[in-house]
N, C-alpha and C. Protein backbone atom coordinates (compact mmCIF):
# COMPACT_ATOMS: atom_id res chain seq x y z
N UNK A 1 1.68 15.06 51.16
CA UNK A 1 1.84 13.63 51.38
C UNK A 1 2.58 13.39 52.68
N UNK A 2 2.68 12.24 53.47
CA UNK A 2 2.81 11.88 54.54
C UNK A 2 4.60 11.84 54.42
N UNK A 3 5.24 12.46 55.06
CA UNK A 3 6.60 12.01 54.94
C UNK A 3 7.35 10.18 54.84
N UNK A 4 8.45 10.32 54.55
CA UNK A 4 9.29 9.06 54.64
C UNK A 4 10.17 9.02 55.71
N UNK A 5 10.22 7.63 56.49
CA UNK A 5 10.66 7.54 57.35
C UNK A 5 12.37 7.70 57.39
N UNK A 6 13.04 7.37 56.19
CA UNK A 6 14.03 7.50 55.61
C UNK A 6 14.67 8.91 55.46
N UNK A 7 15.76 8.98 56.06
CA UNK A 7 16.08 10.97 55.87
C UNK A 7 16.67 11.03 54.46
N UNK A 8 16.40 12.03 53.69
CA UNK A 8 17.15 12.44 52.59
C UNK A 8 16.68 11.42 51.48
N UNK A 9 15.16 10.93 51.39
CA UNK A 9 14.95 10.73 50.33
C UNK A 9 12.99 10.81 50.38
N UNK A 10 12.51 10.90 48.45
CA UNK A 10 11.76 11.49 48.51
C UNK A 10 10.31 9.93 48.62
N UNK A 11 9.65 10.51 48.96
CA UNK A 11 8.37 9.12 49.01
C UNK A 11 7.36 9.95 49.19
N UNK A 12 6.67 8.51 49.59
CA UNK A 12 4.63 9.38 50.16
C UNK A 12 4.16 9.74 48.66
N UNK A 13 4.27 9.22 47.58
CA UNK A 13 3.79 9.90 46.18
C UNK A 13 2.59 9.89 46.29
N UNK A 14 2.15 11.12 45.63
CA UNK A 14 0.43 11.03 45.18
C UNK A 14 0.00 11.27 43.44
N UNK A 15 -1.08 10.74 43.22
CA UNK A 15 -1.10 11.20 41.78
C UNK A 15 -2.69 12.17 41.92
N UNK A 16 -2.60 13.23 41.36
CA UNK A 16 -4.05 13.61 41.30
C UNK A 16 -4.15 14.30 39.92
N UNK A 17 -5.04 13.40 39.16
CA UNK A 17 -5.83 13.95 38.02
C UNK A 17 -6.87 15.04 37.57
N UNK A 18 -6.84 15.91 36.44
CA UNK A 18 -7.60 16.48 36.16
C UNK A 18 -8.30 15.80 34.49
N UNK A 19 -8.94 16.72 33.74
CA UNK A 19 -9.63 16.08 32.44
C UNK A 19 -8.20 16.42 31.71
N UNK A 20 -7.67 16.89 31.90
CA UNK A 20 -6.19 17.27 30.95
C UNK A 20 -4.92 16.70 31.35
N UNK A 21 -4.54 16.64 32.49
CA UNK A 21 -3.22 17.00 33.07
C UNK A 21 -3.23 16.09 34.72
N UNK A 22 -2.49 15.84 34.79
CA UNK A 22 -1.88 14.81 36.22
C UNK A 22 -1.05 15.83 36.94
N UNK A 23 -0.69 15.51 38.24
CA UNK A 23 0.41 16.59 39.20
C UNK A 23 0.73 15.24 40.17
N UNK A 24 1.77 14.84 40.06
CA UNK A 24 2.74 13.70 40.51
C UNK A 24 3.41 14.41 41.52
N UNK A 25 3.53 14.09 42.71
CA UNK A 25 4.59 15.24 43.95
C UNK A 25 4.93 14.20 45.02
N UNK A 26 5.83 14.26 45.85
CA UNK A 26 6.06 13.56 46.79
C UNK A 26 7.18 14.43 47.55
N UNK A 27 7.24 14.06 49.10
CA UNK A 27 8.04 14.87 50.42
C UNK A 27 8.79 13.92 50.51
N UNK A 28 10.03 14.43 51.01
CA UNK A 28 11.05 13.85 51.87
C UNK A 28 10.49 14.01 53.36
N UNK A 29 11.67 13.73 54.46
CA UNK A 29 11.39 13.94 55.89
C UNK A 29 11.79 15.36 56.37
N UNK A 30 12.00 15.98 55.50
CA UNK A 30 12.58 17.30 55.90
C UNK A 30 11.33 18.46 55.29
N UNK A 31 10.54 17.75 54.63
CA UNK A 31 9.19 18.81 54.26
C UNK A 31 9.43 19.46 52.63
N UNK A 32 10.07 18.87 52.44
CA UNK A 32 10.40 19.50 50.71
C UNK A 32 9.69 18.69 49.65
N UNK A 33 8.43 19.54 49.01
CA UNK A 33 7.90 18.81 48.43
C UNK A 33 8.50 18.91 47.18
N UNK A 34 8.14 18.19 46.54
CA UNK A 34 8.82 17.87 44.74
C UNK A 34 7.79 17.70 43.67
N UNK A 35 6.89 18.54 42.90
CA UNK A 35 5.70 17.68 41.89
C UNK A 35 6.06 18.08 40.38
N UNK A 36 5.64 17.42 39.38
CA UNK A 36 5.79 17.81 37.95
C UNK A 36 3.68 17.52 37.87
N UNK A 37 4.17 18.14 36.64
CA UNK A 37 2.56 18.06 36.03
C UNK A 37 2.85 17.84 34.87
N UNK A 38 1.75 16.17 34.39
CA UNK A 38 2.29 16.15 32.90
C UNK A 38 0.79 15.55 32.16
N UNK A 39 0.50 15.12 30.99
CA UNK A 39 -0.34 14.73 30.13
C UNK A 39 -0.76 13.49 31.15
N UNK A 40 -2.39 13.09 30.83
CA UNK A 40 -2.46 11.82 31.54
C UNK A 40 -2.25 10.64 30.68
N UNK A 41 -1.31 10.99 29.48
CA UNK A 41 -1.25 9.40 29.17
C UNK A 41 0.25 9.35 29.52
N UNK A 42 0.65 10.15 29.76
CA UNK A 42 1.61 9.93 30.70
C UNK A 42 2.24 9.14 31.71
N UNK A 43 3.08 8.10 32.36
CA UNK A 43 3.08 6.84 32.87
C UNK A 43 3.23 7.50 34.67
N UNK A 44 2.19 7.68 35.03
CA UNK A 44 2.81 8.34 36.79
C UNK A 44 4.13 7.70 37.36
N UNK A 45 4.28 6.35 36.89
CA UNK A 45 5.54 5.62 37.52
C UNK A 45 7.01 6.14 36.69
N UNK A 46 7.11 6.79 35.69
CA UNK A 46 8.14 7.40 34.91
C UNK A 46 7.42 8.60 35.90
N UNK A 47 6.98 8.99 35.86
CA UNK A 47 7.22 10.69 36.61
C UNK A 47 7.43 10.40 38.02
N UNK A 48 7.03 9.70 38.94
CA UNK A 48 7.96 9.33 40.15
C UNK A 48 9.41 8.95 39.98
N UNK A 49 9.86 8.07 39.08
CA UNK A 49 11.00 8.17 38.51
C UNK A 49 12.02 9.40 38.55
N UNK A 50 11.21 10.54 37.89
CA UNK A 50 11.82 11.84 37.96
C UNK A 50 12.05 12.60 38.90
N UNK A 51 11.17 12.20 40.16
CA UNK A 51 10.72 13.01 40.97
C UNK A 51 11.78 12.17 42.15
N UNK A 52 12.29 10.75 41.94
CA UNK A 52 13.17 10.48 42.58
C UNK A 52 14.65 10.46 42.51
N UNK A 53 14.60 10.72 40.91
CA UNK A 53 16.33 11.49 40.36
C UNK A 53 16.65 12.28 40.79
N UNK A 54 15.47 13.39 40.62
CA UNK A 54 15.32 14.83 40.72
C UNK A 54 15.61 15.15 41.95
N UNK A 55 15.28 14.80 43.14
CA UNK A 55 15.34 15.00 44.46
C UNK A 55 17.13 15.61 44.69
N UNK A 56 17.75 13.93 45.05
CA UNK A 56 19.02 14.64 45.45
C UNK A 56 19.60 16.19 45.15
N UNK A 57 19.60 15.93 43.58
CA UNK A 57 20.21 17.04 43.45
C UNK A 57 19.86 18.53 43.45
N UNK A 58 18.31 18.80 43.27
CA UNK A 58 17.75 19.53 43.68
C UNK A 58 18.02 19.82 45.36
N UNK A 59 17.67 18.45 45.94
CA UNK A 59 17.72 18.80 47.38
C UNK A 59 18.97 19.38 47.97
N UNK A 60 20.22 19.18 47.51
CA UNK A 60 21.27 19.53 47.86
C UNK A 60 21.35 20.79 47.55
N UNK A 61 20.93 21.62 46.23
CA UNK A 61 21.05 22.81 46.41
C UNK A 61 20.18 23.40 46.66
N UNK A 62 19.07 23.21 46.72
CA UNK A 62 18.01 24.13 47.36
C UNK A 62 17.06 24.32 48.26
N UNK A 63 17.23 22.79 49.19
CA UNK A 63 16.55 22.54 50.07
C UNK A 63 16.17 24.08 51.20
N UNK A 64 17.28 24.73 51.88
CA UNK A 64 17.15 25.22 52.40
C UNK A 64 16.94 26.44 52.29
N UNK A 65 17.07 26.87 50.98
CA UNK A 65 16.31 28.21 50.24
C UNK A 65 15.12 27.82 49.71
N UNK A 66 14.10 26.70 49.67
CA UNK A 66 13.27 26.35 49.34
C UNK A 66 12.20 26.15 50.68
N UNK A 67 12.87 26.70 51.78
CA UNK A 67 11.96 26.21 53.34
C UNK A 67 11.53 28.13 53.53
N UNK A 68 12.44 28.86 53.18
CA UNK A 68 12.00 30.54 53.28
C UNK A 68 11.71 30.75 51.81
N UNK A 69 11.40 30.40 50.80
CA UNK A 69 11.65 30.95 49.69
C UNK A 69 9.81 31.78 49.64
N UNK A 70 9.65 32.62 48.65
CA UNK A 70 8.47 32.94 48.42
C UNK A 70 8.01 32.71 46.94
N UNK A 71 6.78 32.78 46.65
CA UNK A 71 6.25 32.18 45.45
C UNK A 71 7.53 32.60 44.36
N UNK A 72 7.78 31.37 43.34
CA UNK A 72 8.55 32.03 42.59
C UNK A 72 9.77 32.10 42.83
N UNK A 73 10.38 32.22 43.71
CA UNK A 73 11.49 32.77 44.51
C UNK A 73 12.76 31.91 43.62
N UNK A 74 12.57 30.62 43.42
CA UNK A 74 13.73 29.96 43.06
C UNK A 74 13.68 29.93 41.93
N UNK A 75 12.08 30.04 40.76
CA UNK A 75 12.40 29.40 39.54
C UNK A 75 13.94 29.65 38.46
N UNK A 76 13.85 30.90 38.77
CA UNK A 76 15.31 30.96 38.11
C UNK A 76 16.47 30.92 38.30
N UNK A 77 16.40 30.46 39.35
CA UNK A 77 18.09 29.81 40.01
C UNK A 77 17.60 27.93 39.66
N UNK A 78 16.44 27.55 39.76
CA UNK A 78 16.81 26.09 39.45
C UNK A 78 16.20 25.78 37.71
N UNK A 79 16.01 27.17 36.93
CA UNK A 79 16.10 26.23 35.91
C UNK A 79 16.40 25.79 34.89
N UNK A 80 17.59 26.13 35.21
CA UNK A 80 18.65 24.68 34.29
C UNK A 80 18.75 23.63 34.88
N UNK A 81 18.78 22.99 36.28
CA UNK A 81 18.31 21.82 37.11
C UNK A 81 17.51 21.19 36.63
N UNK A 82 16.18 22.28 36.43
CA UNK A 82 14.56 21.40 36.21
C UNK A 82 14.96 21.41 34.60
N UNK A 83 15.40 22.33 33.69
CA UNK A 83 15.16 21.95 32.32
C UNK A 83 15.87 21.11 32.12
N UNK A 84 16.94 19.94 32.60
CA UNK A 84 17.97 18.86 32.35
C UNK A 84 16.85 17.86 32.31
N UNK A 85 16.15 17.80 33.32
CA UNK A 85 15.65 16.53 34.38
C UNK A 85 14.60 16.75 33.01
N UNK A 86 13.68 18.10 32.69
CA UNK A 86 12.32 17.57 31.81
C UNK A 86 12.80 17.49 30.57
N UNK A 87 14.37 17.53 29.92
CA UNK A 87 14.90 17.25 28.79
C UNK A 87 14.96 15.47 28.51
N UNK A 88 15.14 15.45 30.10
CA UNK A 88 15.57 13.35 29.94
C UNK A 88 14.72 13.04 30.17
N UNK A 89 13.48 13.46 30.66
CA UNK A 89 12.18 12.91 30.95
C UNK A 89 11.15 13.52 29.33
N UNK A 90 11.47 13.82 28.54
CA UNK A 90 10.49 14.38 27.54
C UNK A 90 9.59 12.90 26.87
N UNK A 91 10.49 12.15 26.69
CA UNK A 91 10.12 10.77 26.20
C UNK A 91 10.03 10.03 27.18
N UNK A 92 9.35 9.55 27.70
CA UNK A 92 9.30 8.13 28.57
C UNK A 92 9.80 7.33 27.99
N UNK A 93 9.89 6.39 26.76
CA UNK A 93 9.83 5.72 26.34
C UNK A 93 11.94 5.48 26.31
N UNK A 94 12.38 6.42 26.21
CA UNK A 94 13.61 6.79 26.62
C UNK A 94 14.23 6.22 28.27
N UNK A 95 13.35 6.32 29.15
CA UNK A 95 13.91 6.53 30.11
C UNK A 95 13.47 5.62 31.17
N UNK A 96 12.04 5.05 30.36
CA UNK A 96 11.41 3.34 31.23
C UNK A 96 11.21 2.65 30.20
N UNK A 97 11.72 1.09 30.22
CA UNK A 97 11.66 0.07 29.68
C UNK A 97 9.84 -0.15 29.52
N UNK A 98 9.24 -0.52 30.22
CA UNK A 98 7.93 -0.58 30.43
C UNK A 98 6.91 0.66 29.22
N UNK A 99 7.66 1.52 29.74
CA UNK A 99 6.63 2.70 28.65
C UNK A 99 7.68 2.45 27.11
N UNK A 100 8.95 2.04 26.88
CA UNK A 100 8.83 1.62 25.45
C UNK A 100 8.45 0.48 25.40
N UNK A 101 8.27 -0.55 25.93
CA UNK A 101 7.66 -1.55 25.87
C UNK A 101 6.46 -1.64 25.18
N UNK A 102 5.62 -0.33 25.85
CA UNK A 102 4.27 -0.29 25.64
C UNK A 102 3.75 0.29 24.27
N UNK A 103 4.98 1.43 24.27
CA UNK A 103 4.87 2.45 23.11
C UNK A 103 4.80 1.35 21.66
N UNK A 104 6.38 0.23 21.76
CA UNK A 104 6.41 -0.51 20.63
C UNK A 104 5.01 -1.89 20.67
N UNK A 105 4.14 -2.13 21.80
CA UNK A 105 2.95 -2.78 21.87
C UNK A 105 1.55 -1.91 21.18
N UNK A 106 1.79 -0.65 21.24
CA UNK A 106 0.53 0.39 20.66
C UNK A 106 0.92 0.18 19.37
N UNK A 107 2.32 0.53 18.86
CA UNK A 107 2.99 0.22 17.38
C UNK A 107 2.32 -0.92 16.43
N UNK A 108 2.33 -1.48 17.33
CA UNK A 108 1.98 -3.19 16.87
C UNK A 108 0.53 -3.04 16.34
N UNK A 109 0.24 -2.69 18.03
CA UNK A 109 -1.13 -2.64 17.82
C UNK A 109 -2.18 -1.79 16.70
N UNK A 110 -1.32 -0.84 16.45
CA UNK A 110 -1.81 0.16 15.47
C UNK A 110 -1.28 -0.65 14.63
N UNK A 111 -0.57 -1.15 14.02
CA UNK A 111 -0.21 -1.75 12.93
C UNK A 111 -1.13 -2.70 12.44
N UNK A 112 -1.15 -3.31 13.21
CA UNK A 112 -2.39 -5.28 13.41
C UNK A 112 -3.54 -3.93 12.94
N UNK A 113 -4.37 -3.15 13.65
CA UNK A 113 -5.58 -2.62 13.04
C UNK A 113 -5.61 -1.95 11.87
N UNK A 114 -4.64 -1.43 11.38
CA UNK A 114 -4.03 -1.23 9.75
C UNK A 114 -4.34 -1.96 8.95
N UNK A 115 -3.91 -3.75 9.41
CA UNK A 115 -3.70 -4.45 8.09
C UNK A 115 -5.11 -5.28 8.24
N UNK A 116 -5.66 -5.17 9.57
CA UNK A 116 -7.12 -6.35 9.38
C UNK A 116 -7.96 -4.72 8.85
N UNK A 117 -7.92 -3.65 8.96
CA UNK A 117 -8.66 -2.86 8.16
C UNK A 117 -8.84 -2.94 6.52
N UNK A 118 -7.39 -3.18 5.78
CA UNK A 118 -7.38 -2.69 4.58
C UNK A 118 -7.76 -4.85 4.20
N UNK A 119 -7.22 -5.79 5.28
CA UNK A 119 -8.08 -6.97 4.77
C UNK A 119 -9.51 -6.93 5.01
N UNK A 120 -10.19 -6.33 5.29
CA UNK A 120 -11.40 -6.15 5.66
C UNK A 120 -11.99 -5.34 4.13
N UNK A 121 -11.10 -4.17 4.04
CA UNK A 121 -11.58 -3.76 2.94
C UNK A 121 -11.49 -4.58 1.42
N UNK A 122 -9.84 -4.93 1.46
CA UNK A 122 -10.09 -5.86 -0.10
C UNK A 122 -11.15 -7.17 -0.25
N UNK A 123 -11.59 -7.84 1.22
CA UNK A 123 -12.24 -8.76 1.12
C UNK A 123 -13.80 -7.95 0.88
N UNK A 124 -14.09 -6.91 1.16
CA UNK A 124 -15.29 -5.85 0.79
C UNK A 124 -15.19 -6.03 -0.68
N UNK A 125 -14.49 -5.46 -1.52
CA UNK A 125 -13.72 -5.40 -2.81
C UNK A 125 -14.02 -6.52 -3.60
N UNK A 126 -13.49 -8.01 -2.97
CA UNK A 126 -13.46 -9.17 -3.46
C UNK A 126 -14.99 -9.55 -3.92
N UNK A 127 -15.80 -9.35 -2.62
CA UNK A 127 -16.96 -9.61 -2.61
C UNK A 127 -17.75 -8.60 -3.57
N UNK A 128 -17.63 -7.50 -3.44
CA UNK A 128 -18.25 -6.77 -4.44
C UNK A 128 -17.75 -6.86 -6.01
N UNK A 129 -16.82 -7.41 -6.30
CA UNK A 129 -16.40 -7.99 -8.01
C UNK A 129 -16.99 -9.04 -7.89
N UNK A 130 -17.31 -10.22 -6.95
CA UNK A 130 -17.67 -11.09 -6.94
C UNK A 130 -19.35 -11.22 -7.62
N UNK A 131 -19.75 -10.14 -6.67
CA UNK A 131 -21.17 -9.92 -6.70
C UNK A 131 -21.83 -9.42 -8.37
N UNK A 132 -21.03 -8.29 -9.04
CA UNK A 132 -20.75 -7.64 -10.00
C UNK A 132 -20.25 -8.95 -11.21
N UNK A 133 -19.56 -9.64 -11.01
CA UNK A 133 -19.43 -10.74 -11.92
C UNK A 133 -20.41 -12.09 -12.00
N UNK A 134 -21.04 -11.87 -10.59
CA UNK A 134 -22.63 -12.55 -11.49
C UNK A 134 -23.97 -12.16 -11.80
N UNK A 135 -23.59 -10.93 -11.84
CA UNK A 135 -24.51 -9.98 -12.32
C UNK A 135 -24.21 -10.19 -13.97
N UNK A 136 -23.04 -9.86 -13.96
CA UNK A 136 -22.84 -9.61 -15.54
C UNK A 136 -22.86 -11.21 -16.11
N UNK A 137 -22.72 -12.61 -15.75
CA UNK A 137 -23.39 -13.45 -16.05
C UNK A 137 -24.81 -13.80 -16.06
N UNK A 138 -25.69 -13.19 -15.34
CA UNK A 138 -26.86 -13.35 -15.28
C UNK A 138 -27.40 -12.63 -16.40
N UNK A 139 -26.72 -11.41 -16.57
CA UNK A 139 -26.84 -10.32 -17.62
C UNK A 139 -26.51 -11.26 -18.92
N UNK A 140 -25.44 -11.73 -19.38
CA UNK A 140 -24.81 -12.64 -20.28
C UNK A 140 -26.07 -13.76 -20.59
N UNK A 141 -26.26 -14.39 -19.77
CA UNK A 141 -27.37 -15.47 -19.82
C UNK A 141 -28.88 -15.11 -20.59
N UNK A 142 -29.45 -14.42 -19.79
CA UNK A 142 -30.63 -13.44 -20.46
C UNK A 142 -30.28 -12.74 -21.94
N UNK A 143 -29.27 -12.55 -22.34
CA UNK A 143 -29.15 -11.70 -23.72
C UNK A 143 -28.57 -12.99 -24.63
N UNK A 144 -28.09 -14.18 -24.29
CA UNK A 144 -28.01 -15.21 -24.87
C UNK A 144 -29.62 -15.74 -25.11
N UNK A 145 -30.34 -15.62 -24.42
CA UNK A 145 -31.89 -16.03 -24.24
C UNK A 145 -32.71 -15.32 -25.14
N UNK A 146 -32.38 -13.89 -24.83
CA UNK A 146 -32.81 -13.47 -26.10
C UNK A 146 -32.56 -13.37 -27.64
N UNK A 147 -31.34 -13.27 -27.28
CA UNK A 147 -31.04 -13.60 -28.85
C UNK A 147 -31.09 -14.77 -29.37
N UNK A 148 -31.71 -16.23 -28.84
CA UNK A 148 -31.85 -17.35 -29.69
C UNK A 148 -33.57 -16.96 -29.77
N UNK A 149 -34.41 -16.38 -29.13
CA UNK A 149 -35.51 -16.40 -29.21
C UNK A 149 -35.68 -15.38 -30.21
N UNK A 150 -34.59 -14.11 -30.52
CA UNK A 150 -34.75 -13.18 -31.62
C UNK A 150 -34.57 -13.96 -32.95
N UNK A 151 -33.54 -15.23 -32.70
CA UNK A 151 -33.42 -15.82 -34.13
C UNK A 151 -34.71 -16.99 -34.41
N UNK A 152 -35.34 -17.12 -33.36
CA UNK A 152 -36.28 -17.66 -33.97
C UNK A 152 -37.45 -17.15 -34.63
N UNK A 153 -37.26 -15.98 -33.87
CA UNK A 153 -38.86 -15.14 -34.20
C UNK A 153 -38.72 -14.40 -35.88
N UNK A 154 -36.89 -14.19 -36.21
CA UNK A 154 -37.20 -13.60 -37.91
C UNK A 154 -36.57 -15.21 -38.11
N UNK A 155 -36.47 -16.24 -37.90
CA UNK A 155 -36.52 -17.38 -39.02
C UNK A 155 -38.40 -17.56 -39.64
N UNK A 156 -39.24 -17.48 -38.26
CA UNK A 156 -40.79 -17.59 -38.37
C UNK A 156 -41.18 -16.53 -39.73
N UNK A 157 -40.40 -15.30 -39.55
CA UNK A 157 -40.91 -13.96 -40.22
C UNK A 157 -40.47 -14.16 -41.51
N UNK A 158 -38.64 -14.90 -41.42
CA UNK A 158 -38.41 -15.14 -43.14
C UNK A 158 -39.41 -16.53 -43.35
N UNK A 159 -39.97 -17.44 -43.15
CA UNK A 159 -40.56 -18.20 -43.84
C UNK A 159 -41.82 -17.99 -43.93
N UNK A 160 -42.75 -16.75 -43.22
CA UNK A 160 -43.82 -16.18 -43.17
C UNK A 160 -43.44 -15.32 -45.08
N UNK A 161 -42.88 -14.36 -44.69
CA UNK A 161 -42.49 -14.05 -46.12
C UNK A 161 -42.42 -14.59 -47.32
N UNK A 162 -41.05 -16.11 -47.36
CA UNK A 162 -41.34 -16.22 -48.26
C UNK A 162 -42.59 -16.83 -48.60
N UNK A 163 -43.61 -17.50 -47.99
CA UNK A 163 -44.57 -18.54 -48.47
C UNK A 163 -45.49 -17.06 -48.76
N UNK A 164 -45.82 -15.59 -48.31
CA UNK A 164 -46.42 -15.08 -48.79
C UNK A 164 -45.93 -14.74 -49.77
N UNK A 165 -44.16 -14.20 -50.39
CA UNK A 165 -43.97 -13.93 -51.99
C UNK A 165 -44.28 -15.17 -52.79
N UNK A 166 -43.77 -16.64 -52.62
CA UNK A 166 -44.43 -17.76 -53.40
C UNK A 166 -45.97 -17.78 -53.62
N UNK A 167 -46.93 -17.31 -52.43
CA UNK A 167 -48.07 -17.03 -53.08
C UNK A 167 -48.28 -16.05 -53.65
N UNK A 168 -48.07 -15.05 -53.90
CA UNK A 168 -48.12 -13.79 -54.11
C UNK A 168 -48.02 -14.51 -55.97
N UNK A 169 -46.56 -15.09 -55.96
CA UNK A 169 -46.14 -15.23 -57.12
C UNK A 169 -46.94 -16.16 -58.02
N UNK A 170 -46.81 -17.07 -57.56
CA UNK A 170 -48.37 -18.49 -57.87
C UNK A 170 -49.66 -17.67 -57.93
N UNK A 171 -50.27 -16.64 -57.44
CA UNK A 171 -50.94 -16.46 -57.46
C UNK A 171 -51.27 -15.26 -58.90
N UNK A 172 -50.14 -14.45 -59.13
CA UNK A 172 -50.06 -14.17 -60.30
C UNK A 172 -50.28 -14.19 -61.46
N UNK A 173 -49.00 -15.81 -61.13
CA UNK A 173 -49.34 -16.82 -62.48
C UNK A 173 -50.51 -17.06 -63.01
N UNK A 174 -51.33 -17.33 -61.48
CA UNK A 174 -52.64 -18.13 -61.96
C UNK A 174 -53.48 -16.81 -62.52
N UNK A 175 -53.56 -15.93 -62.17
CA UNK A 175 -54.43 -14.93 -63.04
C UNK A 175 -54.28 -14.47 -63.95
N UNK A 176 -52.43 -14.61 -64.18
CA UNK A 176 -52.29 -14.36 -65.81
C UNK A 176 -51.97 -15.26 -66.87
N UNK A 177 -51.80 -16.59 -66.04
CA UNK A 177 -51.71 -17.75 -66.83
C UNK A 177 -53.31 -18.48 -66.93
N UNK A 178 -53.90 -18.77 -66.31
CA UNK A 178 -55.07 -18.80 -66.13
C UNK A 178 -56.39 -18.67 -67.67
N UNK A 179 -56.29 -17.07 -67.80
CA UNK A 179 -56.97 -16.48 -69.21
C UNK A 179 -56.39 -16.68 -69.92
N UNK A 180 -55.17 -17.12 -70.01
CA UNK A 180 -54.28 -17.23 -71.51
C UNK A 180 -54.58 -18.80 -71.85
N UNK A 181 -54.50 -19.81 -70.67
CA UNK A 181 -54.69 -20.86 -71.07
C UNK A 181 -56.22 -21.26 -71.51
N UNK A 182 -57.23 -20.69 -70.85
CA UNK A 182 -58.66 -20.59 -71.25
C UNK A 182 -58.73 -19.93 -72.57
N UNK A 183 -58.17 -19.00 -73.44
CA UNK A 183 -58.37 -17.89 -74.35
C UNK A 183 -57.73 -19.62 -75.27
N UNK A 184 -56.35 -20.23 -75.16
CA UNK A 184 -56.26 -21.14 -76.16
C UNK A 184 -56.91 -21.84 -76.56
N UNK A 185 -57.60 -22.54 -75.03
CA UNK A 185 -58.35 -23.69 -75.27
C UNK A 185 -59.28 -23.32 -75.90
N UNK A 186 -59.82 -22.14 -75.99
CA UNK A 186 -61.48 -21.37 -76.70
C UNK A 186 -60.81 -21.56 -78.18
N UNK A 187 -59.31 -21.18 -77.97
CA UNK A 187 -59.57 -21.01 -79.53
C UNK A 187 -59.02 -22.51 -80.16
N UNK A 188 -58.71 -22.76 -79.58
CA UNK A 188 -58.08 -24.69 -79.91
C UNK A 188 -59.27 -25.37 -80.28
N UNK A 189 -60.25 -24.77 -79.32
CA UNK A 189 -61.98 -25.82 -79.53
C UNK A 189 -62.26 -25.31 -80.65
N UNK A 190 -62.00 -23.55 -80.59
CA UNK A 190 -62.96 -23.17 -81.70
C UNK A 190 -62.47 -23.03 -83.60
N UNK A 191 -60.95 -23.32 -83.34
CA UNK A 191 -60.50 -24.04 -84.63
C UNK A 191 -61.61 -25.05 -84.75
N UNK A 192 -61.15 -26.19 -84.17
CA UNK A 192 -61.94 -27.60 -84.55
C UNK A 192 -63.02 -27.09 -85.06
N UNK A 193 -64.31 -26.06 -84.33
CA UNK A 193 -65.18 -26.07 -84.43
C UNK A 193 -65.40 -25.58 -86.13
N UNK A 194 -64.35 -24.44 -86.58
CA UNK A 194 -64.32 -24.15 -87.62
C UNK A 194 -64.05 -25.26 -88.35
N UNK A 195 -63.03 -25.89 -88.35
CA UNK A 195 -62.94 -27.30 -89.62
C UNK A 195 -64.05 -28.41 -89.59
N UNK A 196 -64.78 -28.46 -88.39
CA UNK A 196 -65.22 -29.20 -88.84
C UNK A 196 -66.96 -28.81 -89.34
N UNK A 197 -66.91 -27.83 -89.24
CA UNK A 197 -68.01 -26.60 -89.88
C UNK A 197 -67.49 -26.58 -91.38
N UNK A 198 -66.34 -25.83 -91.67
CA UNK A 198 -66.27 -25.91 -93.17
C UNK A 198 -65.69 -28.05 -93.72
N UNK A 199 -65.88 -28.95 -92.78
CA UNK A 199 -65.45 -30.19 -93.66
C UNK A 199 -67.09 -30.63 -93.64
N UNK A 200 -68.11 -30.04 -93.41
CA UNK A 200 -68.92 -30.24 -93.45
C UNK A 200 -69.73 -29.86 -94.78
């Protein structure tokens, strides 16, 4: 990055992304670059943040073993330096107003899609008892329907019955009452016929 015109502090930031991971860095005027690499949901403006805490005191002790140093050369003289700085930087949300800001706005936000989910679902729910309870009235209705049409059909069957046992029974009578009353009258005539045969 392009230096700062300013001596002894860090600017010129760049952000460059990958599919995983960000690398946030920026120079002072003296050529000392400074970068972290972090997650990209990560806020680049909290990691410039760091990268402008970080400076002084880094720069004070290691600027100038950091202009000869070779790959590696410093990590273990600065890091308890760097593990302070990525201890107070672990949380953003800690350390910029804006990223808890945001963090307790996702909160929300996850929350709000929580509760229109599970209202989404009981009104699913509502509607489906709804649906289910006029079913089972429609169901109710039809078996009321049938059963006045079942009581009509054995009232038809008991009065089919009885008028066939009343005939059945009348009809009995008449075949066995019938010859008995003919057999009297034969013999009712045929008294007479005798008396008046022997008053003869």
């Amino acid at each position: 990055p392009g230096g700062v015109s300013e001596e002894g502090v860090i600017g010129g930031f760049k952000v460059v992304q990958s599919d995983m991971h960000q690398v946030v860095f920026g120079a002072d005027s003296d050529g000392l670059c400074i970068a972290v690499v972090t997650g990209l949901k990560y806020p680049s403006r909290t990691a410039i943040s760091l990268l402008t805490e970080l400076h002084p005191p880094y720069s004070s002790q290691f600027s100038l073993q950091a202009k000869s140093a070779t790959t590696n050369a410093l990590s273990k003289k600065s890091k308890s330096l760097l593990k302070q700085y990525c201890k107070k930087y672990d949380d953003s949300t800690k350390v910029d107003k804006a990223s808890a800001l945001n963090s307790k706005v996702e909160g929300v936000k996850v929350q709000m899609q929580d509760n229109i989910a599970a209202m989404l679902q009981n009104t699913e729910q509502a509607e489906s008892l709804a649906e289910r309870s006029n079913q089972l009235n429609e169901q109710a209705n039809v078996f009321q329907k049938k059963s006045k049409d079942l009581r009509k059909q054995m009232r038809c069957k008991n009065i089919k019955m009885t008028i066939i046992l009343v005939s059945l029974v009348v009809g009995i009578l008449i075949i066995v009452l019938v010859p008995l009353i003919m057999k009297a009258k034969k013999a009712a005539t045929g008294g007479r016929m005798l008396r008046g045969l022997i008053l003869d």
